[in-house]
N, C-alpha and C. Protein backbone atom coordinates (compact mmCIF):
# COMPACT_ATOMS: atom_id res chain seq x y z
N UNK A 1 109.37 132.48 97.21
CA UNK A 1 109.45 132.01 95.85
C UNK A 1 108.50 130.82 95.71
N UNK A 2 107.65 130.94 94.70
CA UNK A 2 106.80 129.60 94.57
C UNK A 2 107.26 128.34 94.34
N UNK A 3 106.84 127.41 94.49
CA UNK A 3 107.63 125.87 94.25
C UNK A 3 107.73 125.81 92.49
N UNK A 4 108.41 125.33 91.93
CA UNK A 4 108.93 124.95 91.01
C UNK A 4 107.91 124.37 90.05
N UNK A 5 107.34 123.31 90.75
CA UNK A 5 107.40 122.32 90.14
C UNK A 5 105.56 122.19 90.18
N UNK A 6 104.39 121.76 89.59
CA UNK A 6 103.34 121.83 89.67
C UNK A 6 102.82 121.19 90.82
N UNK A 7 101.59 122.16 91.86
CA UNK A 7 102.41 121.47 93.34
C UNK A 7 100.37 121.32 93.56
N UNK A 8 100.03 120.97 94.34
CA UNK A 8 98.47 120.45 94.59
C UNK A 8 98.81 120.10 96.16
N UNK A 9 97.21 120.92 96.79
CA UNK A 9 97.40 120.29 98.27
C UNK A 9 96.47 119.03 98.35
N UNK A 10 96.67 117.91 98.97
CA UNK A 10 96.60 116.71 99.13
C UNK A 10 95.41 116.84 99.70
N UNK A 11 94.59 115.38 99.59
CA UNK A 11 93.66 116.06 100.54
C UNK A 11 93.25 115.05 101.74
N UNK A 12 92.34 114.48 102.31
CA UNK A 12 92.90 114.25 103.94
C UNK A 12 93.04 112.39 103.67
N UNK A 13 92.24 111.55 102.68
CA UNK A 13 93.17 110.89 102.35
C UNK A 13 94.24 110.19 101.97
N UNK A 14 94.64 110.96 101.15
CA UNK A 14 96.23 110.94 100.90
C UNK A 14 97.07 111.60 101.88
N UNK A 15 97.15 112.58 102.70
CA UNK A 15 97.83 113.10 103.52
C UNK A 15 97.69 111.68 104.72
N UNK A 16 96.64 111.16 105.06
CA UNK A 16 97.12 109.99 106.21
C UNK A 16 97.60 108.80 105.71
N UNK A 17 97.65 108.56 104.46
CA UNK A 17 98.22 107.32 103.32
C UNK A 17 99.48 107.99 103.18
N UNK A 18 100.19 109.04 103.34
CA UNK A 18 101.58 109.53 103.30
C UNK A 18 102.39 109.92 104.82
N UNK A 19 101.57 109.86 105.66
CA UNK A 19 101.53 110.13 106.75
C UNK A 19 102.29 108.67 107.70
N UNK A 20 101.61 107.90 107.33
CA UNK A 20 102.03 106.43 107.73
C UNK A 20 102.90 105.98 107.49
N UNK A 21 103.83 106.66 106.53
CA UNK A 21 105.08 105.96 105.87
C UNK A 21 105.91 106.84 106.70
N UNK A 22 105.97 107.88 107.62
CA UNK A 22 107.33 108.59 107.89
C UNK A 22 107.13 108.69 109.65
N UNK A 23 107.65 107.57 109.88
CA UNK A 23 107.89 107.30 111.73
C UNK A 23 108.31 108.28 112.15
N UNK A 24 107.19 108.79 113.31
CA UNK A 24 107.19 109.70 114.12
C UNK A 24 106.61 110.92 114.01
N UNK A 25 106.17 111.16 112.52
CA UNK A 25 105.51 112.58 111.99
C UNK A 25 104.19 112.25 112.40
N UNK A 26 103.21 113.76 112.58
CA UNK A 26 102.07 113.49 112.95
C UNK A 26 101.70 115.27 112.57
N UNK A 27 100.26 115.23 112.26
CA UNK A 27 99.51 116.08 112.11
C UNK A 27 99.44 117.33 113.03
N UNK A 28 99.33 118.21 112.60
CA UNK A 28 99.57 119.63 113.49
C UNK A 28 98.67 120.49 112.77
N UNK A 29 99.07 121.59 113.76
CA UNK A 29 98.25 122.59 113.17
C UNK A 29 97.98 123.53 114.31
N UNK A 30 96.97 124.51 113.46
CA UNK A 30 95.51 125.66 114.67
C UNK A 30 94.27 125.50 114.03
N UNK A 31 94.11 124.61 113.05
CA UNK A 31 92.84 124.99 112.51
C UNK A 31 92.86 125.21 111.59
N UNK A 32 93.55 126.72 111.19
CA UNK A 32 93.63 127.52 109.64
C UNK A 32 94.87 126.97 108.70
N UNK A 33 95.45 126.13 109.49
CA UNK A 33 96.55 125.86 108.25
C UNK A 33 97.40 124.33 109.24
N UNK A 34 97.04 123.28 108.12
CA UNK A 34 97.64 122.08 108.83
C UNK A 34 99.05 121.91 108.10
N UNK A 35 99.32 121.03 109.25
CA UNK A 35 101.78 120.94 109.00
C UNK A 35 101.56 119.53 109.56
N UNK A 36 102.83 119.03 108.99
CA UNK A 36 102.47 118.05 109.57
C UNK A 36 104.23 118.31 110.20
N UNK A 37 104.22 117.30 111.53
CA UNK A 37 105.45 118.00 112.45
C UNK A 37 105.73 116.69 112.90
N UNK A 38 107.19 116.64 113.41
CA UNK A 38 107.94 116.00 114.49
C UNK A 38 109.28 116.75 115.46
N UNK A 39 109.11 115.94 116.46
CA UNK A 39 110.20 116.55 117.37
C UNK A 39 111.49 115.93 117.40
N UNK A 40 112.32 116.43 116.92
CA UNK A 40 114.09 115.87 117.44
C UNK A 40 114.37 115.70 118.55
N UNK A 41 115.10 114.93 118.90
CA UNK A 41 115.78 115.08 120.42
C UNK A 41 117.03 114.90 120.80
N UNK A 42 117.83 115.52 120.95
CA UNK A 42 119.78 115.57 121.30
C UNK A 42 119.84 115.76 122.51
N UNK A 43 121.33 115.18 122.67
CA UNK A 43 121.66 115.38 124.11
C UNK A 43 121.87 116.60 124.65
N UNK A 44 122.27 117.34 123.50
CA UNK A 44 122.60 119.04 124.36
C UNK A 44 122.01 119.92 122.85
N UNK A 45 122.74 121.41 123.73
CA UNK A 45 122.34 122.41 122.77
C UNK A 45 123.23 122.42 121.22
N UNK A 46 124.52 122.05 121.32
CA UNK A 46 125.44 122.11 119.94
C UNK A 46 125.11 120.88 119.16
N UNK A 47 124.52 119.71 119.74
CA UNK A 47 123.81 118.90 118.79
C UNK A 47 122.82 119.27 118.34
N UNK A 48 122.00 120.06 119.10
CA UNK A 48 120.81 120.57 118.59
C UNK A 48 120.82 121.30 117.27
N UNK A 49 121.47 122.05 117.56
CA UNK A 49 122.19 123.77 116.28
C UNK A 49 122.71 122.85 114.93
N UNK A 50 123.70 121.87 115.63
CA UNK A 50 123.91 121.06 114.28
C UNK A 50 122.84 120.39 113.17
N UNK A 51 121.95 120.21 113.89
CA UNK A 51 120.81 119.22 113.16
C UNK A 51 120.01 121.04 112.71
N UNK A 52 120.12 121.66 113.23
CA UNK A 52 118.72 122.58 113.03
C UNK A 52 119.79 123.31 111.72
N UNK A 53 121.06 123.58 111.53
CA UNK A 53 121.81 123.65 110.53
C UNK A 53 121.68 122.78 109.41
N UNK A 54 121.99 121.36 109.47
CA UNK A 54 121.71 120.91 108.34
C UNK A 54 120.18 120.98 107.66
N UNK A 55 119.37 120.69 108.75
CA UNK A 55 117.98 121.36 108.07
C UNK A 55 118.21 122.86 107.41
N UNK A 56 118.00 123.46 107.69
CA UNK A 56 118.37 124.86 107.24
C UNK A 56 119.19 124.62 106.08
N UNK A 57 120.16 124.04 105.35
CA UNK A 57 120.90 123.45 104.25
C UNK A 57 119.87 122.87 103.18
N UNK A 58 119.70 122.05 103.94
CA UNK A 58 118.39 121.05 102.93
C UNK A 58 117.15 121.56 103.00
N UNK A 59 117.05 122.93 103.69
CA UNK A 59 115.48 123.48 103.50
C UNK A 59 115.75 125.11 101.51
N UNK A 60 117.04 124.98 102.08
CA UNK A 60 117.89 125.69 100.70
C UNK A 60 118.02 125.14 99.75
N UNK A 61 118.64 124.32 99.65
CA UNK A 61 118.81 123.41 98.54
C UNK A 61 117.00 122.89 98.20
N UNK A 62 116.49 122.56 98.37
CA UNK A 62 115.13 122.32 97.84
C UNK A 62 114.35 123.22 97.62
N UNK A 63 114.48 124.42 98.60
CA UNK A 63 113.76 125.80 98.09
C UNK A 63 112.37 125.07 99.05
N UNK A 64 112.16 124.70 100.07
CA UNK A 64 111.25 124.88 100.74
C UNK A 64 111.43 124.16 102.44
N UNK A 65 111.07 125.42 103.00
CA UNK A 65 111.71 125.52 104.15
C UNK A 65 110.23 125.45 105.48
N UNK A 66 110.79 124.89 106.37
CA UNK A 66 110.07 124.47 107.52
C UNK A 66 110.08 125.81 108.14
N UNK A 67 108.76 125.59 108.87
CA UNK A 67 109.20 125.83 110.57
C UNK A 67 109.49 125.54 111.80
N UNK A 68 110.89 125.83 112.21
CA UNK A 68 111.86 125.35 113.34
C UNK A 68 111.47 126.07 114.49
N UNK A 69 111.33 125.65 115.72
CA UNK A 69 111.36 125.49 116.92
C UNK A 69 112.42 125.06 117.50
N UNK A 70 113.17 125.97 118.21
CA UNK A 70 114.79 125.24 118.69
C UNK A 70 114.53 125.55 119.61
N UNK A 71 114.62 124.36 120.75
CA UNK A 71 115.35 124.68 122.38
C UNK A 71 116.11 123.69 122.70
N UNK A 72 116.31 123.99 123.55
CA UNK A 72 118.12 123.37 124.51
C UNK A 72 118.30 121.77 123.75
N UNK A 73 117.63 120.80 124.06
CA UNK A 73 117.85 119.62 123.45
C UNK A 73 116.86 118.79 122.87
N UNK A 74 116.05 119.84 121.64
CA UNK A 74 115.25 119.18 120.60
C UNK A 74 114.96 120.86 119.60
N UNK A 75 114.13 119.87 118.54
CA UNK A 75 114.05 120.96 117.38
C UNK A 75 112.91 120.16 116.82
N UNK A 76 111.94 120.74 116.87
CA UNK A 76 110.07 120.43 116.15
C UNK A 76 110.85 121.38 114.88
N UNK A 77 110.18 120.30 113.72
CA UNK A 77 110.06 120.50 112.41
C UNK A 77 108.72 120.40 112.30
N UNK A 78 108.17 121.47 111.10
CA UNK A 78 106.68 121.82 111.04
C UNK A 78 106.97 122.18 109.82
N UNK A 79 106.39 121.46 108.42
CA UNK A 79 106.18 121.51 106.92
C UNK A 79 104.46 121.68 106.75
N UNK A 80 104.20 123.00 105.68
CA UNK A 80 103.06 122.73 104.94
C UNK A 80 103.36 123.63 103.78
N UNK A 81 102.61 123.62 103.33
CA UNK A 81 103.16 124.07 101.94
C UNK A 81 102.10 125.19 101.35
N UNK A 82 102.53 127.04 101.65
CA UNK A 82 101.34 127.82 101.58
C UNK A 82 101.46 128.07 100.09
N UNK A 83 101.90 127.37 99.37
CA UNK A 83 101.96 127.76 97.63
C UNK A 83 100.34 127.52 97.66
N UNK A 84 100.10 126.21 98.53
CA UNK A 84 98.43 125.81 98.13
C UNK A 84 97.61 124.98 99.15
N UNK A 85 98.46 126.25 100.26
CA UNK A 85 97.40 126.46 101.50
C UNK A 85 96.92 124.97 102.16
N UNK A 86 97.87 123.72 101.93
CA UNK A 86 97.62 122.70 102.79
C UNK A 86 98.85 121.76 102.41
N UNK A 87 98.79 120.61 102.42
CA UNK A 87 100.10 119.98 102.36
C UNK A 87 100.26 119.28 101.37
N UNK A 88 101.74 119.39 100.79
CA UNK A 88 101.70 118.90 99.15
C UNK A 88 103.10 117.71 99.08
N UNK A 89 103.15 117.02 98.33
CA UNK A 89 104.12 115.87 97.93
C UNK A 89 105.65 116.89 98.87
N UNK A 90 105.88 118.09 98.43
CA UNK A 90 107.29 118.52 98.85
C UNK A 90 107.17 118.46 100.22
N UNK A 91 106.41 118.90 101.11
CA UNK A 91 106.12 118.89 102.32
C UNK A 91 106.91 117.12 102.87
N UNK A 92 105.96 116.18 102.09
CA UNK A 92 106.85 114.24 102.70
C UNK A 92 107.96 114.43 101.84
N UNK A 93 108.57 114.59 100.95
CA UNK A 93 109.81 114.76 100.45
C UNK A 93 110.53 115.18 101.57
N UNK A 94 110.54 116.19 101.99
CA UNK A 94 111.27 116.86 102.29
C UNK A 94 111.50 116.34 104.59
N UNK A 95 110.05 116.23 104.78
CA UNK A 95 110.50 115.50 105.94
C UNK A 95 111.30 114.07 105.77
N UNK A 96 110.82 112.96 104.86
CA UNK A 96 111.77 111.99 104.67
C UNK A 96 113.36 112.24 104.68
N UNK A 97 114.02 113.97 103.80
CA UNK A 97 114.78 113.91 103.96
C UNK A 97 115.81 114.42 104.94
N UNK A 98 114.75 114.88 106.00
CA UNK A 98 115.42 115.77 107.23
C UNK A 98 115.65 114.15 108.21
N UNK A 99 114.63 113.49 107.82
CA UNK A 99 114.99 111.99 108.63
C UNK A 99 115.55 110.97 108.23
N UNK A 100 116.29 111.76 107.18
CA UNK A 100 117.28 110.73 106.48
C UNK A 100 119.15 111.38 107.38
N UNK A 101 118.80 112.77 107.51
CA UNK A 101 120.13 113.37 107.80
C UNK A 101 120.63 112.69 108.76
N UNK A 102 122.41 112.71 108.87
CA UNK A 102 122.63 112.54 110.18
C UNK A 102 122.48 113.19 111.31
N UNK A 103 122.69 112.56 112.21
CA UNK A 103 121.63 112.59 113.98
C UNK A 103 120.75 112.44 114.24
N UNK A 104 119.91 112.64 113.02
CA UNK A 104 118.04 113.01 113.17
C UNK A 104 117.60 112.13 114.02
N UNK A 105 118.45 110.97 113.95
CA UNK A 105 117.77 109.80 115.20
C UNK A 105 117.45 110.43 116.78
N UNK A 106 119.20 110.95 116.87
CA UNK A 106 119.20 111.76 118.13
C UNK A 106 119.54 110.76 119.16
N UNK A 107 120.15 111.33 120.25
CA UNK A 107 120.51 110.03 121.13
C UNK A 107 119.36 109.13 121.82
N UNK A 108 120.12 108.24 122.50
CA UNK A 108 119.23 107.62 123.25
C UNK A 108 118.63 107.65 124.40
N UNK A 109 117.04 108.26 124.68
CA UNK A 109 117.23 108.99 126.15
C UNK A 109 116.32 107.77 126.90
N UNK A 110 116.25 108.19 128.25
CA UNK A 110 115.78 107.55 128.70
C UNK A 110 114.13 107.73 128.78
């Protein structure tokens, strides 16, 4: 379903001027299509599922959904936005609010 709302991909100034505001996200990609991503980290696997659940909640409720990477005790979140093939305002919306959820901190490892 297309985004809603009138959506524009950013372009590489503004993507590192939006980039700087959300600790721990960083640029990704292959080349043909940039995301910008971070990694979770929990102590086990049912913390893991929990966090990769509430994402999955809040990737519904907004109508735009990541790509998740789940293993044993972390979960890479990867946003871009193919309405317009690079990365758009919903893309930092929407990581701000996966790092707003609870756990997202994740424990404390060594």
């Amino acid at each position: 379903m297309p985004l809603k709302q009138a959506a524009r991909a950013f372009t590489a100034t503004e993507i590192v001027t939006k980039l700087v505001k959300l600790e721990g996200w960083h640029l990704g990609g292959d080349g043909a299509a940039v995301v910008i991503e971070k990694t979770f980290r929990f102590a086990d696997y049912a913390q893991t599922l929990l966090f990769v659940n509430a994402v999955a909640w809040l990737a519904q409720a907004r109508n735009h959904h990541p790509e998740l990477v789940v293993q044993f005790d972390r979960c890479v979140v990867r946003y871009s936005t193919h309405d317009v093939a690079g990365l758009s305002q919903a893309d930092f919306d929407c990581a701000a609010a996966v790092d707003a959820l609870p756990g997202a901190a994740g424990p404390t490892l060594p």
